[in-house]
Each structure stands twice: as C-alpha cells, then as structure tokens.
Protein backbone atom coordinates (compact mmCIF):
# COMPACT_ATOMS: atom_id res chain seq x y z
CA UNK A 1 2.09 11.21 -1.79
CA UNK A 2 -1.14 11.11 0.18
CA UNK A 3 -2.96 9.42 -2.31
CA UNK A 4 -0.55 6.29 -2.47
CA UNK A 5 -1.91 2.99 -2.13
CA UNK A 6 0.05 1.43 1.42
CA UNK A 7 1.65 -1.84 1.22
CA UNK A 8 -0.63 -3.86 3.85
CA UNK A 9 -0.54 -7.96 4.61
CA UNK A 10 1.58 -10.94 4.34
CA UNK A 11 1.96 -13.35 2.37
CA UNK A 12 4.86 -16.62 1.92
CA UNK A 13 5.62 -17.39 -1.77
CA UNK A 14 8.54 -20.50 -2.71
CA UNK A 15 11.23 -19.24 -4.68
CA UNK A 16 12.68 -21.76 -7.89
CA UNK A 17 15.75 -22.93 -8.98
CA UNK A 18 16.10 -19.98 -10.92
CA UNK A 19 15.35 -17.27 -8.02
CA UNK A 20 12.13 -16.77 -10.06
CA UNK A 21 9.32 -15.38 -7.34
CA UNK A 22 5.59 -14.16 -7.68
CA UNK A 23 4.67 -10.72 -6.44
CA UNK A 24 1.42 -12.25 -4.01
CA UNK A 25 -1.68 -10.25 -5.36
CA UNK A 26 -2.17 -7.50 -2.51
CA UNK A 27 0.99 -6.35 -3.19
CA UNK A 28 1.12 -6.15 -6.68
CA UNK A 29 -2.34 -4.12 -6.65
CA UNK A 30 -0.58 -1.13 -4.58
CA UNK A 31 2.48 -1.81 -6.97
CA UNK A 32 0.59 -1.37 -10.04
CA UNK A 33 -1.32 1.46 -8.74
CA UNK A 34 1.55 3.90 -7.17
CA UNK A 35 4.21 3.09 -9.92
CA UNK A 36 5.01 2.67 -13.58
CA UNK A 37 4.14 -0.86 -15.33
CA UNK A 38 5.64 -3.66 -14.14
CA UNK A 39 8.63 -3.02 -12.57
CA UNK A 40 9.41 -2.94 -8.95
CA UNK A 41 12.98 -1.69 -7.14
CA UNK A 42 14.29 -3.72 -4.60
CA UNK A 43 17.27 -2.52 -2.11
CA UNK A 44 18.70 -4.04 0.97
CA UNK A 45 17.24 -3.30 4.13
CA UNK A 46 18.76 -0.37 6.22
CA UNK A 47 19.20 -2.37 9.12
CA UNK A 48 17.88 -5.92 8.75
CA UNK A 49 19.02 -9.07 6.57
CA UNK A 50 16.19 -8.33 4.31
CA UNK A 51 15.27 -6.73 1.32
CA UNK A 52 12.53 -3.98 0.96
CA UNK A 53 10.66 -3.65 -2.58
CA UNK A 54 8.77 -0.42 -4.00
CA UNK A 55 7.11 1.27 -6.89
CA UNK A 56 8.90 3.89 -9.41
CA UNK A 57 6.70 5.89 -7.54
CA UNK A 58 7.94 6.08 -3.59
CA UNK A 59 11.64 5.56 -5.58
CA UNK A 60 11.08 9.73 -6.61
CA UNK A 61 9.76 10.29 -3.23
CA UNK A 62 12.98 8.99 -1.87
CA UNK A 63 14.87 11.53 -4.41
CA UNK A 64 13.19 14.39 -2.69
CA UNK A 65 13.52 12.68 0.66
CA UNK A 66 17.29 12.29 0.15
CA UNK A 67 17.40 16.48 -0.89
CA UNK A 68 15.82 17.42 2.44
CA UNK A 69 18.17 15.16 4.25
CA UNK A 70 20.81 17.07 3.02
CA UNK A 71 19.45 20.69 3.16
CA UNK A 72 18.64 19.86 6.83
CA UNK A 73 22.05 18.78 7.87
CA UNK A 74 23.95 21.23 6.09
CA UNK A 75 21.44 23.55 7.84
CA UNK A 76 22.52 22.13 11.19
CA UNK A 77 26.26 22.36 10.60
CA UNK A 78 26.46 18.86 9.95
CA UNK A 79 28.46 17.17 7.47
CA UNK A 80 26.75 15.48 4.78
CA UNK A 81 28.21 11.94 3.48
CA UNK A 82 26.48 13.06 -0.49
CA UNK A 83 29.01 10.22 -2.16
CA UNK A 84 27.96 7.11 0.25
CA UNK A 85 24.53 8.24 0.96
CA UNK A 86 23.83 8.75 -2.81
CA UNK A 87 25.77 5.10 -3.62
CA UNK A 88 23.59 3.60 -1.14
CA UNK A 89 20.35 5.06 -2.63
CA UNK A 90 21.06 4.16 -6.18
CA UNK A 91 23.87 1.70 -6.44
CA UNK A 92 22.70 -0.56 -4.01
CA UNK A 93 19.17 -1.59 -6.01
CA UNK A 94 17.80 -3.38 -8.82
CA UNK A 95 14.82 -2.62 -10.73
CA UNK A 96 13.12 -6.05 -12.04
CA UNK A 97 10.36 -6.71 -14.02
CA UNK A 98 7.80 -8.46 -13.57
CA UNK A 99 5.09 -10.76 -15.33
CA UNK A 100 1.18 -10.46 -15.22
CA UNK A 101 1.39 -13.26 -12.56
CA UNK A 102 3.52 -11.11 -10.29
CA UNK A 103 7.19 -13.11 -11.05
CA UNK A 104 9.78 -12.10 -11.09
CA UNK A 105 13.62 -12.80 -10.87
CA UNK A 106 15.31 -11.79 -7.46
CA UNK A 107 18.68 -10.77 -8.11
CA UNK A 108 21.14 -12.68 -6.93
CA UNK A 109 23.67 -10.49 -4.98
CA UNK A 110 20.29 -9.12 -2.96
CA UNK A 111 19.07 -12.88 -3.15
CA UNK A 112 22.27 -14.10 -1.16
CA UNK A 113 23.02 -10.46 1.18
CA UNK A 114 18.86 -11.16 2.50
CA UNK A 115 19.63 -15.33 2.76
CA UNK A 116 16.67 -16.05 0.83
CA UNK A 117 16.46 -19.71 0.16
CA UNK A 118 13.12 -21.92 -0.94
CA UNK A 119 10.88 -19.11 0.89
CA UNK A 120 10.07 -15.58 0.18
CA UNK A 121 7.94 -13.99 3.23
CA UNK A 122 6.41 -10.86 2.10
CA UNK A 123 5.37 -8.35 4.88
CA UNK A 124 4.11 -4.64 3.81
CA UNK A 125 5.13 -1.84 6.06
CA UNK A 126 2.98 1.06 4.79
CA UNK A 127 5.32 2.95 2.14
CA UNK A 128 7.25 -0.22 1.00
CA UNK A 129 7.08 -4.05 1.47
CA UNK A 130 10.04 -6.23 3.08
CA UNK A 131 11.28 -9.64 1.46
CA UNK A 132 12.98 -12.07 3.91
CA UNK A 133 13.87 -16.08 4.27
CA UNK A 134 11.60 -17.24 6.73
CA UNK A 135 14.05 -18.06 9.00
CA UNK A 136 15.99 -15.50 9.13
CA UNK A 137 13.41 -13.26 10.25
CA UNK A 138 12.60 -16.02 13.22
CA UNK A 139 16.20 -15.66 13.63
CA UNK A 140 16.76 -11.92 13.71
CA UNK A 141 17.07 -10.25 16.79
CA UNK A 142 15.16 -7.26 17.61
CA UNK A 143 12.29 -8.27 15.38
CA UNK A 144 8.93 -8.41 17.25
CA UNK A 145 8.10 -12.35 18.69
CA UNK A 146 4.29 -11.94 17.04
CA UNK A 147 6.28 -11.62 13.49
CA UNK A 148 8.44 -14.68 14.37
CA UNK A 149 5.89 -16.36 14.99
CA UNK A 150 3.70 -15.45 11.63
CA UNK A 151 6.85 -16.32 9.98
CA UNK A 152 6.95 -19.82 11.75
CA UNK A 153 3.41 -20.15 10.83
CA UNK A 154 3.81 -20.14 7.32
CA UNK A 155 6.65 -22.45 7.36
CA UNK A 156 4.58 -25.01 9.03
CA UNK A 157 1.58 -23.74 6.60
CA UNK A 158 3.88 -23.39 3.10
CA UNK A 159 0.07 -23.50 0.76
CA UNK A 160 -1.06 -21.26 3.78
CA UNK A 161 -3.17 -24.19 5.24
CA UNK A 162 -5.20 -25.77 2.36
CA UNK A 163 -4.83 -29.49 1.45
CA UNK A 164 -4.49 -31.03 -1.97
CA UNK A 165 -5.80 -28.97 -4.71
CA UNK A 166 -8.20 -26.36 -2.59
C-alpha cells in the first residue's frame, strides 16, 4: 500500500438541494489513482460527527486490516465482537458514484448523522479524506483550534476569496 497516492489539502465545496457535491480536484486525483473508476465509499467517522471518504482501494486494505484485528485479539485472549465490528465495516457505508466533475450525491442517512447542510469541508488525512458541515467541525470538541479556524475561514471565504467571476 506504499505506493498509494495520500489524501493531502482542503478544500470547502456548497452542497444543492439535492445533496449533489463535487469531489474538489486534489482529491479526486488520489481517488482516481488508488481506486477503481469513479466510485468512492463513504462511512461515518469513528469518533467524530463526520464522514470519511476512500477509494475501492484502502476499502481492501481495511479487509485485511479488519483480519489482523481479529487474529491479534484472539491471540491475546480477547474476545472479538466479529458481528458488530463486521456491521460497522460494511453496513455502515455507501459507495457513490461520481461524475467527471467530481459530483456526486451524499447519501442522505450519512448526509443527516455528519449535519451537513449548504457546506461540505473536505480535509485529507493521509489514507482517507473527512467530510464535515463547517460548523460542526468549529463546534466539535477535541478538534484542534488551527482546524476551527480553517473551517471559519472558508465560511467567511465560501469562493475561497475571489470576487465576481475570477
């Protein structure tokens, strides 16, 4: 998995009246490169009211992630939850498609669990990318004050500073 393009930058995309959102670019270039076509999965955070998003590629990484999990508790003489864990894992995500301009429709039971409104902020985080609402992530606690405040940035900055038709 070495070779694997990482999921860098940020970027704050508005999200229509029919949850349709665009991919930004940067992310769509490690997207296309690490998975299959045009489809990315997208799964509820672990731990924050957000949504991450990856390639078919890092979702059979996970397969093989979730197998050493297991070998390595059971090794330790722990009890391993196969039936959640494995629910979690699968049930809980979508795979979408998306267009050549990077949209694509967020689903709406992840849509409403992450409180995405008019705003998706994209943030990459190496391996996979997160999705939030703006303001939740200024909102969440325990996230780092220099993300709240890129987050409040691009609220105040929606076309990311440029005027008019730049």
């Amino acid at each position: 998995m070495g070779d694997r393009e990482p999921y860098t930058g940020n970027s704050m995309a508005g999200v229509d009246g029919k949850s349709r959102v665009g991919v930004p670019a940067h992310l769509r270039h490690a997207l296309e490169k690490n998975g299959d076509g045009r489809v990315l999965s997208i799964a509820l955070h672990p731990r924050d009211r957000c949504l991450i998003a990856f390639d078919s590629g890092w979702n059979r990484a996970m397969v093989a992630r979730l197998r050493e999990d297991e070998a390595a508790d059971r090794a330790s003489g722990g009890v391993f939850d196969r039936a959640n864990t494995n629910r979690l894992a699968y049930g809980a995500l979508e795979e979408v498609a998306y267009d050549a301009n990077g949209r694509f429709i967020l689903p709406g039971f992840f849509k409403h669990e992450a409180g995405i409104g008019q705003h998706a902020l994209f943030i990459g985080t190496g391996d996979v990318f997160e999705i939030w609402d703006p303001s939740t992530l200024i909102a969440e606690p325990g996230v780092d004050p220099r993300l709240k405040r890129l987050a409040q940035y691009h609220l105040d900055n929606p076309r990311g500073g440029k005027k008019g038709g730049e």
